[in-house]
Protein backbone atom coordinates (compact mmCIF):
# COMPACT_ATOMS: atom_id res chain seq x y z
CA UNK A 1 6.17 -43.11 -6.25
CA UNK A 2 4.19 -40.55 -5.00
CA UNK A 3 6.71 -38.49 -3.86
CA UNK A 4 8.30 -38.86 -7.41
CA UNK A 5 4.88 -37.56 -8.72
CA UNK A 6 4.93 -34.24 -6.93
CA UNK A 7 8.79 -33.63 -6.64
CA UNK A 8 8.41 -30.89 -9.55
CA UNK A 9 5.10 -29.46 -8.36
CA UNK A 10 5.39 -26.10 -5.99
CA UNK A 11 1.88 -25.05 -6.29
CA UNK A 12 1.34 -26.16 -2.40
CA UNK A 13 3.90 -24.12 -1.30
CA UNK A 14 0.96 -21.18 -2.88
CA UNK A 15 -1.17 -22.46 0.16
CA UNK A 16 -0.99 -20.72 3.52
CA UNK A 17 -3.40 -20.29 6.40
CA UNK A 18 -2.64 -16.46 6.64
CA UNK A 19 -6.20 -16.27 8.52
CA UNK A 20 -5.02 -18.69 11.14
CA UNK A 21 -1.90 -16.28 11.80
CA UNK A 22 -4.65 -13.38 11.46
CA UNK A 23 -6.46 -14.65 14.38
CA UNK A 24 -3.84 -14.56 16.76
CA UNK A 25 -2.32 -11.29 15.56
CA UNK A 26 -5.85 -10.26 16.46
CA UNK A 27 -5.83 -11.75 19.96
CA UNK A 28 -2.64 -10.47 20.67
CA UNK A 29 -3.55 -6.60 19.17
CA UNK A 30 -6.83 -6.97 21.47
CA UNK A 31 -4.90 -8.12 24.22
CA UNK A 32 -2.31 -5.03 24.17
CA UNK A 33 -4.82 -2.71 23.72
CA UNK A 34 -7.36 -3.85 26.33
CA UNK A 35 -4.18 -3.65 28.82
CA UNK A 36 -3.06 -0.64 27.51
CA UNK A 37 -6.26 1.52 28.42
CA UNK A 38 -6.18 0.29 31.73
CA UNK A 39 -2.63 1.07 31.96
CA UNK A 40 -3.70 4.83 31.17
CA UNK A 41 -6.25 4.89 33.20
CA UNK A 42 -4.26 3.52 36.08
CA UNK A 43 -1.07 5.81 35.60
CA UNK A 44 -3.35 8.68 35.34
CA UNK A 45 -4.66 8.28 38.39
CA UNK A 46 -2.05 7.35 40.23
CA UNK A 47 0.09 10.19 39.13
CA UNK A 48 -2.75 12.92 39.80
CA UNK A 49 -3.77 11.52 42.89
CA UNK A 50 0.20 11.30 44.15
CA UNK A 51 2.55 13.51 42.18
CA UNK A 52 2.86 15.73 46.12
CA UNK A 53 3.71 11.79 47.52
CA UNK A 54 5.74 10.81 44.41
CA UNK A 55 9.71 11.10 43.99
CA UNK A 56 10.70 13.71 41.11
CA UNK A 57 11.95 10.42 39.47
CA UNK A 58 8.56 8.25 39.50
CA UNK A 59 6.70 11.24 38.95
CA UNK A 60 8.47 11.59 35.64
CA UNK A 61 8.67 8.24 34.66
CA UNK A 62 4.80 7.76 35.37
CA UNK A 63 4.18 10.78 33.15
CA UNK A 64 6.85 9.31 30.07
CA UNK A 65 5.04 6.22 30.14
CA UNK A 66 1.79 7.39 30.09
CA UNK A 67 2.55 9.48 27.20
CA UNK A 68 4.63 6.96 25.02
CA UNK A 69 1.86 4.50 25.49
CA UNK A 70 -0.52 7.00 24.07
CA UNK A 71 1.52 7.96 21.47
CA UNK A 72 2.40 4.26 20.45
CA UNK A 73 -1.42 3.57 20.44
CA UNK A 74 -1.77 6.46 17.96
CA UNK A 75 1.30 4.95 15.92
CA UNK A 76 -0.16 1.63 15.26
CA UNK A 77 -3.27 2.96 13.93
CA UNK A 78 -1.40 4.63 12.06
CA UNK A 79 0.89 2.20 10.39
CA UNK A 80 -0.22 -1.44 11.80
CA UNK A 81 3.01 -2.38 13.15
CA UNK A 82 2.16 -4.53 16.20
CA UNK A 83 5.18 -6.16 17.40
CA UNK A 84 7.12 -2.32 17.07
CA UNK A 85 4.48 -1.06 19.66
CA UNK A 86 4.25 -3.87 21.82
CA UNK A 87 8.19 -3.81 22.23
CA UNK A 88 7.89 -0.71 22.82
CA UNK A 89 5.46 -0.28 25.26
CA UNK A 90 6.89 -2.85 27.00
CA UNK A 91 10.11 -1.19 27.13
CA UNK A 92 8.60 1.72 28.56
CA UNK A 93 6.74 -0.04 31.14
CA UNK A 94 10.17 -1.85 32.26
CA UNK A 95 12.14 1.37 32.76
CA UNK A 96 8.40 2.03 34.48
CA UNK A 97 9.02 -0.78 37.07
CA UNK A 98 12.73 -0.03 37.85
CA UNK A 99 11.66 3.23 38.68
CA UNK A 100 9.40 1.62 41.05
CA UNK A 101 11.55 -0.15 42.52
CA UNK A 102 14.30 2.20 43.12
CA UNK A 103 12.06 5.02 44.59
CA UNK A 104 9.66 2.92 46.66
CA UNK A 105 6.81 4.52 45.31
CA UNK A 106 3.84 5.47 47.83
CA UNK A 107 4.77 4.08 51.48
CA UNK A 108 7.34 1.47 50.08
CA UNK A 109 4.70 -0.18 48.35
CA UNK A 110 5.93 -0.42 44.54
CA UNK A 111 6.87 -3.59 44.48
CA UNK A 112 3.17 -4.81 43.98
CA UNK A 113 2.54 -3.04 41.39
CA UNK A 114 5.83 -5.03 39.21
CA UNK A 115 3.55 -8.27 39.80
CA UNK A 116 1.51 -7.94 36.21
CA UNK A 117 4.83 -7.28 34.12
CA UNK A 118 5.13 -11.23 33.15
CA UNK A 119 1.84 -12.04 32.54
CA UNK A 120 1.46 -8.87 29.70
CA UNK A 121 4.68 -9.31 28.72
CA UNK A 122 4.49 -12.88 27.76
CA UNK A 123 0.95 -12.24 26.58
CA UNK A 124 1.91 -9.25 24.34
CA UNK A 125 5.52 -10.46 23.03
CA UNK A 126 5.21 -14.04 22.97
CA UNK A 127 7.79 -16.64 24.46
CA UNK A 128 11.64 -15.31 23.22
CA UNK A 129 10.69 -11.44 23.97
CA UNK A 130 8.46 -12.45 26.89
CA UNK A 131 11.57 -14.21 28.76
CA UNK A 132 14.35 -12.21 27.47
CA UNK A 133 12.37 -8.97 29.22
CA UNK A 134 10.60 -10.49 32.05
CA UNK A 135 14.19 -12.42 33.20
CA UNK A 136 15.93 -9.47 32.83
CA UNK A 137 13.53 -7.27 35.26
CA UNK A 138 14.14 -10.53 37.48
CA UNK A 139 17.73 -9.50 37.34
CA UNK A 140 17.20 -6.17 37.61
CA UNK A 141 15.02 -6.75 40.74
CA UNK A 142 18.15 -9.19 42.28
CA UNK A 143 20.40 -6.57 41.79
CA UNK A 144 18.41 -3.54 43.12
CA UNK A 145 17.29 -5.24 45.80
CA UNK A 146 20.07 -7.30 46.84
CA UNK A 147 23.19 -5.60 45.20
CA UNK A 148 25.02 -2.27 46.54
CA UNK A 149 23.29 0.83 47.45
CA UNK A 150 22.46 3.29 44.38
CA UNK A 151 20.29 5.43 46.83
CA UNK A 152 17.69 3.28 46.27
CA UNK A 153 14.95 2.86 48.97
CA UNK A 154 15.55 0.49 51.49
CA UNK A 155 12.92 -2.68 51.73
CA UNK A 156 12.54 -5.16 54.63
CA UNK A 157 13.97 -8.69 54.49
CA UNK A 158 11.06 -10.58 54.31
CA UNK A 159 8.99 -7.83 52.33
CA UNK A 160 12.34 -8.26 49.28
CA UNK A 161 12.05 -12.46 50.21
CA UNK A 162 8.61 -13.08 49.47
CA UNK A 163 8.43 -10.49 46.82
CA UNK A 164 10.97 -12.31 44.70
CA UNK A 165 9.57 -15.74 45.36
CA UNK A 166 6.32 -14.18 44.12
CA UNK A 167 7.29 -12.56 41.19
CA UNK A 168 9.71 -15.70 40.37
CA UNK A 169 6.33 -17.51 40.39
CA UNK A 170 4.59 -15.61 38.67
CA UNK A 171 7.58 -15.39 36.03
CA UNK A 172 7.17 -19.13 36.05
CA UNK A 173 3.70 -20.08 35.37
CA UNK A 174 3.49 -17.24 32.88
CA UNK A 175 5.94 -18.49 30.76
CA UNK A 176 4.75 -22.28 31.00
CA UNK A 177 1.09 -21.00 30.31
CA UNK A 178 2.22 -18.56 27.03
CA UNK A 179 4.46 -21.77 26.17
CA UNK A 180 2.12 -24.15 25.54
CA UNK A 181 -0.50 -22.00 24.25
CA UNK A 182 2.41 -21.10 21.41
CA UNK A 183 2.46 -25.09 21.24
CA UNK A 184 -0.94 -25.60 20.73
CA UNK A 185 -1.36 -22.73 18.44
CA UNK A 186 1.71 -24.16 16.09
CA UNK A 187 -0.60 -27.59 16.28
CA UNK A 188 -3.63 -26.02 15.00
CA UNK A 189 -1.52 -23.88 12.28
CA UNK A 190 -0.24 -27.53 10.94
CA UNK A 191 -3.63 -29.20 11.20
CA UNK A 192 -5.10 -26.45 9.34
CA UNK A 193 -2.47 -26.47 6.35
CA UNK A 194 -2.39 -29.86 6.20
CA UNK A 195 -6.59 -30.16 5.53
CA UNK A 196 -6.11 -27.22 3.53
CA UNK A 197 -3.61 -28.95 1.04
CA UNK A 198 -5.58 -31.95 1.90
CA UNK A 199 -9.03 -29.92 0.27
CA UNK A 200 -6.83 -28.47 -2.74
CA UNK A 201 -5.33 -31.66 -3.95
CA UNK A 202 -7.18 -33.88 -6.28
CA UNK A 203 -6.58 -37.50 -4.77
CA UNK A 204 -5.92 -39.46 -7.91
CA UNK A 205 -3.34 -37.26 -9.72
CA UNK A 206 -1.90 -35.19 -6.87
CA UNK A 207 -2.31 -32.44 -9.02
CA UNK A 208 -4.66 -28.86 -7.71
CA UNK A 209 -8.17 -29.35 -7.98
CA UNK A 210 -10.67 -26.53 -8.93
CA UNK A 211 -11.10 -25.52 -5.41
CA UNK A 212 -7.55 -24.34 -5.21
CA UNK A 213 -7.89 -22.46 -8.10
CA UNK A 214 -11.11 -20.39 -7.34
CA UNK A 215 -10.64 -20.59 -3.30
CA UNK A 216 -6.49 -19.78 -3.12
CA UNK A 217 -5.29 -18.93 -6.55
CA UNK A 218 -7.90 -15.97 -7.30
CA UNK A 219 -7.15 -14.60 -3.58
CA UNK A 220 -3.57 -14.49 -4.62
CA UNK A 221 -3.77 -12.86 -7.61
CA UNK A 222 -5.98 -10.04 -6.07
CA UNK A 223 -3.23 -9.70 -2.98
CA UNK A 224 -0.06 -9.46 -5.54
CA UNK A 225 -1.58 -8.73 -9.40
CA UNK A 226 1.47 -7.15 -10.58
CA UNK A 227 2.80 -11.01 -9.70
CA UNK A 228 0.20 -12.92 -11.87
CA UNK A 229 -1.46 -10.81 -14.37
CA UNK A 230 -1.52 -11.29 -17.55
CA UNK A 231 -1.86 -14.75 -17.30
CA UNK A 232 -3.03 -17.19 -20.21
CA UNK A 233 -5.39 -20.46 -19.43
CA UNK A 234 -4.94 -23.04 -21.19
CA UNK A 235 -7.60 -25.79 -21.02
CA UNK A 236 -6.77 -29.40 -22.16
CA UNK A 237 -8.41 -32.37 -22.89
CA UNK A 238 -7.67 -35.85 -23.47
CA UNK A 239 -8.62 -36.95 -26.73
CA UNK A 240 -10.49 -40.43 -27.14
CA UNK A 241 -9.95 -40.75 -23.17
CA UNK A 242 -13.68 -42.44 -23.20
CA UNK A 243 -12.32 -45.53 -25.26
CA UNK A 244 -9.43 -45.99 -23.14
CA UNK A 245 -11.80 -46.85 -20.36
CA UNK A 246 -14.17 -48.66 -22.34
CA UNK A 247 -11.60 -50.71 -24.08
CA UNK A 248 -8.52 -51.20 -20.99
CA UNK A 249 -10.43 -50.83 -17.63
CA UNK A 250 -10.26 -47.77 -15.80
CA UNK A 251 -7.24 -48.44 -14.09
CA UNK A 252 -5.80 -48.00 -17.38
CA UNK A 253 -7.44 -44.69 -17.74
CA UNK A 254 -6.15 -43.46 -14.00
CA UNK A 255 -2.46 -44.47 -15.16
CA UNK A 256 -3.08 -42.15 -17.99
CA UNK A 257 -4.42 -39.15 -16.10
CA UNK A 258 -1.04 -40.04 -13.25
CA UNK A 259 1.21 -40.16 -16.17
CA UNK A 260 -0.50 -37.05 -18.10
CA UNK A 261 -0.39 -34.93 -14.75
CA UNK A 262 3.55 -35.87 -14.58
CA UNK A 263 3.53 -34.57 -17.95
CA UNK A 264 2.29 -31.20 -17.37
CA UNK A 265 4.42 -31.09 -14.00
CA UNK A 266 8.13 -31.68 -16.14
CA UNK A 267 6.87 -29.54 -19.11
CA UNK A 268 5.54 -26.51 -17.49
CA UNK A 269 6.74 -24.36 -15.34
CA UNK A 270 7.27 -24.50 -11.59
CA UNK A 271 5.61 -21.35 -11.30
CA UNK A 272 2.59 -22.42 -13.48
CA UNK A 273 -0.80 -23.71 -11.76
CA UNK A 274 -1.83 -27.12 -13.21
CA UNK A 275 -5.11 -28.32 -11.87
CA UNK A 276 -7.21 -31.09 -12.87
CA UNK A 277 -10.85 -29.70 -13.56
CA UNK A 278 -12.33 -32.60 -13.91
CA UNK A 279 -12.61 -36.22 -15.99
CA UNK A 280 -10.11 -36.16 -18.08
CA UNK A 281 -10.11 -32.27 -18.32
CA UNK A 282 -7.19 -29.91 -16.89
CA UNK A 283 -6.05 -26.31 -16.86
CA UNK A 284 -2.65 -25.08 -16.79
CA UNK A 285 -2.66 -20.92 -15.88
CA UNK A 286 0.66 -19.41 -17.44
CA UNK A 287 1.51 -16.11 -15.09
CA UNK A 288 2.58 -13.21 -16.96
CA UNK A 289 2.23 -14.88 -20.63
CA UNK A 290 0.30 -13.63 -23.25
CA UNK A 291 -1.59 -15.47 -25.02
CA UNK A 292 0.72 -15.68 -28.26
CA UNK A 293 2.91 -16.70 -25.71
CA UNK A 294 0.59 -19.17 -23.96
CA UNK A 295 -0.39 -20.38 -27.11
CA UNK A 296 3.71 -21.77 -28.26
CA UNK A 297 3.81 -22.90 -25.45
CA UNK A 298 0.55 -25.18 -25.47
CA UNK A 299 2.11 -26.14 -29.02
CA UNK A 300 5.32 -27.65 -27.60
CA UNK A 301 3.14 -29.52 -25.64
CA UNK A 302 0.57 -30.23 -27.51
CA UNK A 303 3.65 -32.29 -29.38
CA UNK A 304 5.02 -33.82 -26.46
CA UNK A 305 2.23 -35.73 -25.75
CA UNK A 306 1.27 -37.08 -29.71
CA UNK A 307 5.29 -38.47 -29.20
CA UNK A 308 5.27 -40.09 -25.68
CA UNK A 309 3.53 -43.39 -24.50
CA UNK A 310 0.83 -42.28 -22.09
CA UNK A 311 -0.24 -46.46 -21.82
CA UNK A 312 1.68 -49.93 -22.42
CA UNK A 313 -1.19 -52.49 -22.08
CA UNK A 314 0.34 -56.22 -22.65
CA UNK A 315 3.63 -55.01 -24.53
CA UNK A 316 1.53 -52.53 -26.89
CA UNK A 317 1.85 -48.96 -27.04
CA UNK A 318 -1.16 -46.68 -26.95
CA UNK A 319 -1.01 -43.69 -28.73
CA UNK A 320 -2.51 -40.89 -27.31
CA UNK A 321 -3.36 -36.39 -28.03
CA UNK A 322 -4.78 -33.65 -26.27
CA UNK A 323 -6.97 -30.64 -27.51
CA UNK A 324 -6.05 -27.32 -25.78
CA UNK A 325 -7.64 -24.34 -25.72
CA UNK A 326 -6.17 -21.16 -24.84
CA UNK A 327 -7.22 -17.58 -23.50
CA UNK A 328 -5.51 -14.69 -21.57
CA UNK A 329 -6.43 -12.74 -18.48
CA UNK A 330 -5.98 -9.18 -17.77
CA UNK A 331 -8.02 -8.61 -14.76
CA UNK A 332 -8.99 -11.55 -12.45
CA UNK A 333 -12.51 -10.36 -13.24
CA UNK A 334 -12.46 -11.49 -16.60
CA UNK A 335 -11.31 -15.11 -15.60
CA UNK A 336 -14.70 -16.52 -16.22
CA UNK A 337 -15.22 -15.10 -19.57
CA UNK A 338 -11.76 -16.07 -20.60
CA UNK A 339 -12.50 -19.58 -19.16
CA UNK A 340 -15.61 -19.67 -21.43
CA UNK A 341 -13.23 -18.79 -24.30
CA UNK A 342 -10.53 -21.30 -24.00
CA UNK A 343 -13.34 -23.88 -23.42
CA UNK A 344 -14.94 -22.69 -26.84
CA UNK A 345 -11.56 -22.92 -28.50
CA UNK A 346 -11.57 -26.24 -27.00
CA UNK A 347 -13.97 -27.98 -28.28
CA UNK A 348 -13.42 -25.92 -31.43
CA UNK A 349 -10.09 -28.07 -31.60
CA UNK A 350 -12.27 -31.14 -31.02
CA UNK A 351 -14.41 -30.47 -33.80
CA UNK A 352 -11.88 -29.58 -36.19
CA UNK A 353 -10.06 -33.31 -36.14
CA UNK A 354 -8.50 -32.81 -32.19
CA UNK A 355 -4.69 -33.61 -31.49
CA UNK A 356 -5.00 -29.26 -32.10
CA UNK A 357 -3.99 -26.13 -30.56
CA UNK A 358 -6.87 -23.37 -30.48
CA UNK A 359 -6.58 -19.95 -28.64
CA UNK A 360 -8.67 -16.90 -28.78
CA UNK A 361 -6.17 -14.90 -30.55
CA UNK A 362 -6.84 -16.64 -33.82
C-alpha cells in the first residue's frame, strides 16, 4: 500500500548527501597533498645530496617526478580535478620505483624506499586503482627481480626474498585496511540518506514535508537555476477539512489527506515538488511554469478533485474541494514573498465561496 502510494513520486531521488561524499573527497585531497610535499621535499634532497652517486637514469627520473608532482599540484588548483592528479602522480611515482629498482639506487638500497607505494596508493586512489597499480608494481618487482637480465642491478637472495614478502605484506594489509574503510564509508553514506529521506518525508502522507523544501529544494535551485526557475507555487487547501474530523473521526480525515496526496502524485508532474505544509495545507512548486501556466494547471485540478470521492463512510460518498492559490518565482529570493502571495490568493479563494482557483496574475 505504501509502496503503491509513492510509486509516482521522484522527489527523493532530489535528496543526496553530496556533503558526505564532500568529506571524503576532502580527506582524500588532504591526504595527497600532505604526501605530496613530503614527496618533494624528499626527492629534493635526495637528488641534490646524490645526483654524483645516482645513475643518469634515477637521476632523471627523480628530477621528472619531482617536477610533474609540482606541476600536477599547480593543476588541481587550478581546475579541481582530484582523481586526474592523483592518477597521475601516482603514475609518475610508479615509473619512479621501477627506476629504483632497476638501478639500485645508493649502495643497492632502493628497494626500501618502494615500501610506501601501497599504502598512498590505496589511500590516494581508492580500492580498484589502488590494486590494479600496486599489483602491477608487485609484478613488475617479480619480473625485475626474478626474470632475465635487462642490465638491471643485481640484488642478493635473501635481500630480493624478504623484500617481496615485505612489500607483499604490506600490499596486503593496505588493501584490507582501504577496503573496509570504503565499507564503512558506503555504511555511513546509506545511514545518512536514509535519515535524510527519513527527516524530509512527512510520516502520514509520504509526501515532502517543509523541511525538504527550504533545507534541499532551495539548495538545488541555487546549484542548477537555469533547471528550476521560473517556477509557480501553488498552495492548496482542503475545503471544510475541519468538519470531516469533527463529523467522521480523524482517521477519516488521514484517509483524506493519503488519498489527496495520491491525487497530487498522479496529476502532477514527476518533476513537480508536492509537499505537505501542514494540516490539511500543501504546496505543489511547478519548475519552469509561469504562472498563467501554473494557474491551468491548478484549474484542471482544482476539477479533479470537486469530481472524485476523497471519503466513502458507511456506503456514502463525501464530496469534497480545494482552494489554491498560485504565484511564480523568478529568483529563489523572492520565494517568500511569492509564498505570501499565493497564501493571500488563498484565502482570497476561501473568502470568495472556496472550491476556486486564485493566482497573483489576476
Amino acid at each position: 500500500m505504501e509502496e503503491e502510494k509513492l510509486a509516482k513520486s521522484n522527489w527523493r531521488n532530489l535528496i543526496n548527501i553530496d556533503s558526505v561524499y564532500n568529506s571524503d573527497r576532502q580527506r582524500q585531497a588532504l591526504s595527497l597533498f600532505t604526501m605530496i610535499a613530503f614527496a618533494i621535499l624528499i626527492l629534493g634532497f635526495l637528488l641534490l645530496s646524490n645526483y654524483d652517486v645516482y645513475s643518469p637514469i634515477l637521476s632523471v627520473a627523480l628530477l621528472v617526478a619531482n617536477m610533474t608532482i609540482i606541476a600536477c599540484t599547480v593543476y588541481f588548483f587550478k581546475t579541481g580535478k582530484l582523481e586526474v592528479v592523483s592518477l597521475i602522480t601516482m603514475l609518475i611515482i610508479f615509473i619512479m620505483c621501477i627506476a629504483l629498482i632497476y638501478t639500485g639506487g645508493k649502495e643497492n638500497t632502493a628497494l626500501y624506499w618502494l615500501m610506501f607505494y601501497p599504502v598512498v596508493t590505496f589511500a590516494t586512489l581508492g580500492v580498484k586503482l589502488g590494486l590494479w597499480l600496486s599489483g602491477f608494481l608487485l609484478v613488475c618487482c617479480l619480473g625485475l627481480l626474478y626474470g632475465p637480465n635487462f642490465g638491471q642491478v643485481d640484488y642478493g637472495f635473501v635481500e630480493k626474498s624478504r623484500f617481496m614478502a615485505s612489500f607483499s605484506l604490506v600490499f596486503i594489509f593496505s588493501l584490507i585496511g582501504e577496503f573496509f574503510r570504503y565499507k564503512s564509508h558506503q555504511s555511513i553514506a546509506e545511514i545518512t540518506l536514509a535519515q535524510k529521506k527519513d527527516a524530509y518525508t512527512d510520516q502520514l502522507t509520504g509526501a515532502a514535508n517543509r523541511r525538504f523544501v527550504t533545507s534541499h529544494f532551495f539548495k538545488l535551485v541555487s546549484d542548477n537555476p537555469d533547471n528550476y526557475l521560473p517556477f509557480s507555487i501553488l498552495l492548496l487547501d482542503l475545503d471544510h477539512f475541519k468538519s470531516i474530523n469533527d463529523n467522521y473521526g480523524h482517521d477519516c480525515g488521514d484517509t483524506v489527506l493519503i488519498e489527496f496526496t495520491k491525487m497530487l502524485e498522479s496529476h502532477f508532474s514527476s518533476d513537480s515538488i508536492k509537499a505537505r505544509y501542514g494540516g490539511e495545507e500543501f504546496v505543489v512548486i511547478l519548475p519552469k511554469a509561469t504562472i498563467q501556466i501554473a494557474e491551468h494547471i491548478a484549474n484542471n485540478f482544482r476539477e479533479s478533485v470537486a469530481n472524485t470521492t476523497l471519503l466513502n463512510v458507511d456506503s456514502k460518498n463525501v464530496a469534497l474541494t480545494c482552494s489554491i492559490g498560485v504565484a511564480q518565482v523568478n529568483k529563489l529570493s523572492d520565494y517568500n514573498d511569492a509564498l505570501k502571495q499565493a497564501d493571500r490568493c488563498l484565502y482570497k479563494a476561501k473568502e470568495t465561496g472556496r472550491n476556486k482557483v486564485v493566482s497573483a496574475f489576476m
